[in-house]
N, C-alpha and C. Protein backbone atom coordinates (compact mmCIF):
# COMPACT_ATOMS: atom_id res chain seq x y z
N UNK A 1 -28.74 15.09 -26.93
CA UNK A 1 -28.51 15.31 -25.51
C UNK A 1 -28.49 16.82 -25.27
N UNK A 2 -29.07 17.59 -24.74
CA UNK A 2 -28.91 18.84 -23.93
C UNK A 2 -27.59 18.99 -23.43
N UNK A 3 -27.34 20.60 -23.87
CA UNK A 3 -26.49 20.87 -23.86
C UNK A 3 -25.86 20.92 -21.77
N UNK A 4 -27.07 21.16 -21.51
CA UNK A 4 -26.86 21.28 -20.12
C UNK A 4 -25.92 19.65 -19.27
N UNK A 5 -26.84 18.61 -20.31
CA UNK A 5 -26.18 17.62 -20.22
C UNK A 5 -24.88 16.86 -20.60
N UNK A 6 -24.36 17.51 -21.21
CA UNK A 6 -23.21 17.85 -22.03
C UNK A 6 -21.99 18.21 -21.27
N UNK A 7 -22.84 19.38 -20.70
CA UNK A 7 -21.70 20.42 -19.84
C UNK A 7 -21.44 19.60 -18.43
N UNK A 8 -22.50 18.91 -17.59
CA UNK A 8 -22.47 18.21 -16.67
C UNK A 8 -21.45 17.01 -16.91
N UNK A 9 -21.09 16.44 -17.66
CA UNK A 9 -21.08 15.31 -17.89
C UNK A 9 -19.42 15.62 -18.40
N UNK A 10 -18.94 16.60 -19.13
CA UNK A 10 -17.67 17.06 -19.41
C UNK A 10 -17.03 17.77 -17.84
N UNK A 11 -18.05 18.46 -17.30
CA UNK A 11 -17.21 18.89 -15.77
C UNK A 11 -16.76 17.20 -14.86
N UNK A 12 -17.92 16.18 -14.81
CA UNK A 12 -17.65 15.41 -14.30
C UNK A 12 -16.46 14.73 -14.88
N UNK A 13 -16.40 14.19 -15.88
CA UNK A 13 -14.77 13.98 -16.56
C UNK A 13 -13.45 14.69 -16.45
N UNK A 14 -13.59 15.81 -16.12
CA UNK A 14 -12.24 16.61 -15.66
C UNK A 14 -12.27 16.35 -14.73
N UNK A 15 -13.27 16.55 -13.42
CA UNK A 15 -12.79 15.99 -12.15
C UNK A 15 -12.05 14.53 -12.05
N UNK A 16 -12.83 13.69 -12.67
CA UNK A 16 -12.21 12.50 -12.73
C UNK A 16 -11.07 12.23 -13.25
N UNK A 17 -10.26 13.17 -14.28
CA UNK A 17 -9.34 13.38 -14.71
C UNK A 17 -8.07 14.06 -13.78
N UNK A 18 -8.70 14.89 -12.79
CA UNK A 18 -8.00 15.22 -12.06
C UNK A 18 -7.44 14.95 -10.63
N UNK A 19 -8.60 13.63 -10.28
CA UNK A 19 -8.12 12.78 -8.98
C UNK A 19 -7.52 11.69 -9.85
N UNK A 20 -7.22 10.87 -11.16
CA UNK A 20 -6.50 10.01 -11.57
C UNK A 20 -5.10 11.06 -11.45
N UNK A 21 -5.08 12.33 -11.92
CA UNK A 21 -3.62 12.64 -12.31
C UNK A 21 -3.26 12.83 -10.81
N UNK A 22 -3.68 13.04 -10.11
CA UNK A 22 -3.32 13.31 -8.53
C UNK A 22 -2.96 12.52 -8.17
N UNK A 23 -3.57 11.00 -8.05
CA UNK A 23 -3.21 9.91 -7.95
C UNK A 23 -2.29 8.80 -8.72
N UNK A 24 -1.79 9.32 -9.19
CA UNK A 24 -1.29 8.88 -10.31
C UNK A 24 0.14 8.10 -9.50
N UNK A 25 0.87 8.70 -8.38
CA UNK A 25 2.10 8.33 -8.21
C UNK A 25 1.66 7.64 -6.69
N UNK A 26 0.37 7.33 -6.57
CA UNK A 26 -0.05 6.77 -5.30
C UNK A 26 0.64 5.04 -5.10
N UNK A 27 0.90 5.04 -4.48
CA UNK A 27 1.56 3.11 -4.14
C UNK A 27 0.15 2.34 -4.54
N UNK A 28 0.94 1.12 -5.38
CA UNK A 28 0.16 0.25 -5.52
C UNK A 28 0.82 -1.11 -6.21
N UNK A 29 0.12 -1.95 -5.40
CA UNK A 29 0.38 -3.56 -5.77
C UNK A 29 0.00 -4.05 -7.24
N UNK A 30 0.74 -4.82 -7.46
CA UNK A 30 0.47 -5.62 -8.71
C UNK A 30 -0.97 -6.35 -8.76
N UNK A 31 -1.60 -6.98 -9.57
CA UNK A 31 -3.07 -7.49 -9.76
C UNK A 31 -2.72 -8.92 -8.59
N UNK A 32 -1.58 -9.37 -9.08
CA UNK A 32 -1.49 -10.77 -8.28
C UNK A 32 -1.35 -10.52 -7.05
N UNK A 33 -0.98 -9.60 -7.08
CA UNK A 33 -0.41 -9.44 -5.26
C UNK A 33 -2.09 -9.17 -4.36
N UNK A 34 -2.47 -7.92 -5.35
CA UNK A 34 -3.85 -8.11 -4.60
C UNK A 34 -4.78 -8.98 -4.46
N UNK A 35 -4.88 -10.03 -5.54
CA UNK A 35 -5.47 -11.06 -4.87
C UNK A 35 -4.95 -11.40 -3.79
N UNK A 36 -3.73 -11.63 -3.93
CA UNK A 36 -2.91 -12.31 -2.62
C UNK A 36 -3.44 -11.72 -0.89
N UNK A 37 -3.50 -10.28 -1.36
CA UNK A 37 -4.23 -9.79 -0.01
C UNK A 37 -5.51 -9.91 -0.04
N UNK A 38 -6.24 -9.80 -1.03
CA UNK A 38 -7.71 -10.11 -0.62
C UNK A 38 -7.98 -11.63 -0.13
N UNK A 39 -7.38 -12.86 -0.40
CA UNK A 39 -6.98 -14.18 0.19
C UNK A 39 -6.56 -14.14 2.04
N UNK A 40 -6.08 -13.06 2.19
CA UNK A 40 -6.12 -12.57 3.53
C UNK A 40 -4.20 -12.92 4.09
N UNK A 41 -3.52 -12.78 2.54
CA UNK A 41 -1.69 -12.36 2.90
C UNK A 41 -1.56 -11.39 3.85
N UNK A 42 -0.12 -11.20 4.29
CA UNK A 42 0.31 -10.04 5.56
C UNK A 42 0.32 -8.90 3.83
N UNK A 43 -0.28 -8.02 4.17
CA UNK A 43 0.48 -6.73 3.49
C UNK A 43 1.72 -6.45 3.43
N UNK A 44 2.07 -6.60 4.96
CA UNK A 44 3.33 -6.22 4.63
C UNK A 44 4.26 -6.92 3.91
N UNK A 45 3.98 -8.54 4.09
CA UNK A 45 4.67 -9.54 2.78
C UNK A 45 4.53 -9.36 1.86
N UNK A 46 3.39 -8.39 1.31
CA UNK A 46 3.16 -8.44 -0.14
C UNK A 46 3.86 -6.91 -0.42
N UNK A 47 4.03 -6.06 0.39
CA UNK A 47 4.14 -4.69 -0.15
C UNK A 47 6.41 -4.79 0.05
N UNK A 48 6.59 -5.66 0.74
CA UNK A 48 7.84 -6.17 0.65
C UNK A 48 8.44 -6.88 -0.57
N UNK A 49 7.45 -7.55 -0.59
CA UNK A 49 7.78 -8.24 -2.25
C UNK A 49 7.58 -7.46 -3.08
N UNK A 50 6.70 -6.45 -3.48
CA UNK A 50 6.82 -5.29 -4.20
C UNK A 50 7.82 -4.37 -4.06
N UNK A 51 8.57 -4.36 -3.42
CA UNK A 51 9.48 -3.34 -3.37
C UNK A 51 10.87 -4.36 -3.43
N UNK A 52 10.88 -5.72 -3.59
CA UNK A 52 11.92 -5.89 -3.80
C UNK A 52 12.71 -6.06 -2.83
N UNK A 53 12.59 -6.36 -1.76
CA UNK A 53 13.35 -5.99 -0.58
C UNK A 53 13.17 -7.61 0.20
N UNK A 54 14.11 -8.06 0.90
CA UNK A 54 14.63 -9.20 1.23
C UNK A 54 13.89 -9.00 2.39
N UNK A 55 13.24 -10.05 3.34
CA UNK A 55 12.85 -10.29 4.70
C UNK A 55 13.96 -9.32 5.76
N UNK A 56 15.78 -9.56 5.72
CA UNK A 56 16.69 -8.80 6.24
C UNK A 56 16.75 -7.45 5.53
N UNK A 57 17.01 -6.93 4.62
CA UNK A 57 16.93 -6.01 4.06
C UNK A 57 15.74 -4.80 4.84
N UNK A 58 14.51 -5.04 4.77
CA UNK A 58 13.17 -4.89 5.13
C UNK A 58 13.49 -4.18 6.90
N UNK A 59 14.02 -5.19 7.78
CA UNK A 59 14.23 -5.42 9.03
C UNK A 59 14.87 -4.23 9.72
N UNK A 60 16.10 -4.48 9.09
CA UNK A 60 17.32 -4.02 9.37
C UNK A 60 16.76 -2.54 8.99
N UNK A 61 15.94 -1.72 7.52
CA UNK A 61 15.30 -0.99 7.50
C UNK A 61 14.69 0.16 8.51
N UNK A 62 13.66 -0.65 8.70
CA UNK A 62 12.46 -0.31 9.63
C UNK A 62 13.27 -0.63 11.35
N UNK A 63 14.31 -1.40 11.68
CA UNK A 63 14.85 -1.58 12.93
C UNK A 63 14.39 -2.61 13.62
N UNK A 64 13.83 -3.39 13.36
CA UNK A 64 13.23 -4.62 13.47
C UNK A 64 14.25 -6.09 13.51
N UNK A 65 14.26 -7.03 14.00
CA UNK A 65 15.01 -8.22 13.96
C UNK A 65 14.23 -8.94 12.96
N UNK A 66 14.88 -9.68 12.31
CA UNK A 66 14.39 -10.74 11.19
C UNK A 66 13.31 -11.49 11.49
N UNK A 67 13.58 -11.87 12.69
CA UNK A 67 12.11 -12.72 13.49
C UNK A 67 11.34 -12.04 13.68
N UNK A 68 11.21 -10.88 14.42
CA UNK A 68 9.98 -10.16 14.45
C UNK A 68 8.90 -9.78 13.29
N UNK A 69 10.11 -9.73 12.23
CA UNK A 69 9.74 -9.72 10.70
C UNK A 69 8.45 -10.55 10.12
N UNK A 70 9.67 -11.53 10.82
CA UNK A 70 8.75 -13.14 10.33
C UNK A 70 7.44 -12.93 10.67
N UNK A 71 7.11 -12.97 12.40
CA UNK A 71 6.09 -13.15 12.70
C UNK A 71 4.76 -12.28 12.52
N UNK A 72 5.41 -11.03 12.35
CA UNK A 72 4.30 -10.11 11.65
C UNK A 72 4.32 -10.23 10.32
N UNK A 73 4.91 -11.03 9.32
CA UNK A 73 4.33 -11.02 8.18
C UNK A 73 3.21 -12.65 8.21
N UNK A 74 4.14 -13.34 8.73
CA UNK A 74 3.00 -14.69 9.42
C UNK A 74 1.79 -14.61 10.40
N UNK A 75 1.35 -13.83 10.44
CA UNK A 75 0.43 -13.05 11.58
C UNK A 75 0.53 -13.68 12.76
N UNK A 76 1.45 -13.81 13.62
CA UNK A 76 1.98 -14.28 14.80
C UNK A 76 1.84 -13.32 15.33
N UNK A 77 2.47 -12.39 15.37
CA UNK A 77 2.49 -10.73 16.04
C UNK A 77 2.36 -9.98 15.37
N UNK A 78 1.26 -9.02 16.33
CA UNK A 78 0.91 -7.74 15.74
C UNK A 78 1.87 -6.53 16.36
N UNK A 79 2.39 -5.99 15.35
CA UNK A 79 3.39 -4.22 15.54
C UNK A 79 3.08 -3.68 16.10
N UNK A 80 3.39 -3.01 17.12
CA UNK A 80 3.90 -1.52 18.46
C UNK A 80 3.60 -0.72 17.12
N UNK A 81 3.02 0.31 17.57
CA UNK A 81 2.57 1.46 16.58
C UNK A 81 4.24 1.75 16.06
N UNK A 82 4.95 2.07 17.22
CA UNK A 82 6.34 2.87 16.54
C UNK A 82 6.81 1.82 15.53
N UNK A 83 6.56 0.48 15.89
CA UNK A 83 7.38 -0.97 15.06
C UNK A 83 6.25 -0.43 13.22
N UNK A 84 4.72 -0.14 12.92
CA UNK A 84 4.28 -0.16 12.10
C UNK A 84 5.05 0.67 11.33
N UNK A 85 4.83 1.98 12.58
CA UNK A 85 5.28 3.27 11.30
C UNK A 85 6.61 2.95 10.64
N UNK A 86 7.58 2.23 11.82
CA UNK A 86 8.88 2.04 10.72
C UNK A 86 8.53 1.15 10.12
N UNK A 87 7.98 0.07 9.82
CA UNK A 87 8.19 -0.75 8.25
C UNK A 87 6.95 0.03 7.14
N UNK A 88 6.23 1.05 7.28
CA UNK A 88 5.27 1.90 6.27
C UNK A 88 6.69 2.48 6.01
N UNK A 89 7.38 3.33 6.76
CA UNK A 89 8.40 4.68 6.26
C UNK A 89 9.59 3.09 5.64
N UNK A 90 9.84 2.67 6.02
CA UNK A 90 10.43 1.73 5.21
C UNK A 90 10.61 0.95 3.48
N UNK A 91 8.90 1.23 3.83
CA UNK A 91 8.66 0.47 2.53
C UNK A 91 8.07 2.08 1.36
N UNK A 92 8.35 2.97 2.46
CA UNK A 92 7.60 4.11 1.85
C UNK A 92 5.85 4.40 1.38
N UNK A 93 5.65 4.17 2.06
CA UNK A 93 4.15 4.05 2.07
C UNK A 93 3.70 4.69 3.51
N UNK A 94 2.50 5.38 3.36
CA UNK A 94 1.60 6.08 4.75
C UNK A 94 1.18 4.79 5.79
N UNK A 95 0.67 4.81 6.86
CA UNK A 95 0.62 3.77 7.41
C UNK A 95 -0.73 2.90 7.40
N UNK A 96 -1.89 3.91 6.59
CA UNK A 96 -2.88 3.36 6.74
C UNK A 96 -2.60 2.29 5.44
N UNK A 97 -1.83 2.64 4.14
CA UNK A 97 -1.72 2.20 3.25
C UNK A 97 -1.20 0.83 3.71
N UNK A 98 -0.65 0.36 4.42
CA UNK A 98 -0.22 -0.78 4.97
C UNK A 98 -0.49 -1.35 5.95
N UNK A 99 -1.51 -0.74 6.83
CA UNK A 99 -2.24 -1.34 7.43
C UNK A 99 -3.76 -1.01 7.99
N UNK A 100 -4.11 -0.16 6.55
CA UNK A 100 -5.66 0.58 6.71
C UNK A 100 -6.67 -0.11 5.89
């Protein structure tokens, strides 16, 4: 292999080395869970269950009533921007991450 090819091919590996380490502490679901969302789950049910956090727990959180909870994780209702951002800052996650 040419050395030129060599050198290309080692720069491309550090970059790639360096958006994994960047990314490294980025949020992310378990394998099952993502199926679960690619099946077409609420995210936010699944990124709740990842964090461990009770339907009330979650609510009471973000400022939300338990029912409202419900129905946006049951896709009944869709979140008031201010209602999204608090269950993302809730669950700690950006908002597209939870609903991008």
């Amino acid at each position: 292999m040419p050395y030129q090819t060599q050198y290309q091919l080692h720069e491309a590996d550090a970059e790639d080395r360096a958006v994994i380490a960047a990314r490294r502490d980025d949020p992310t679901l378990s394998v099952e869970r993502v199926g679960r969302l690619l099946a077409g789950e609420s995210a936010v049910l699944l990124w709740r269950e990842e964090r461990g956090l009770s339907q009330r727990a979650l609510a009471a959180a973000a400022g939300l009533s338990p029912a409202m909870l419900s129905e946006i994780e049951n896709g009944k209702k869709t979140p008031s921007l201010p209602a999204a951002k608090a269950l993302a800052d809730a669950l700690g996650l950006d908002l597209d991450d939870l609903f991008g």
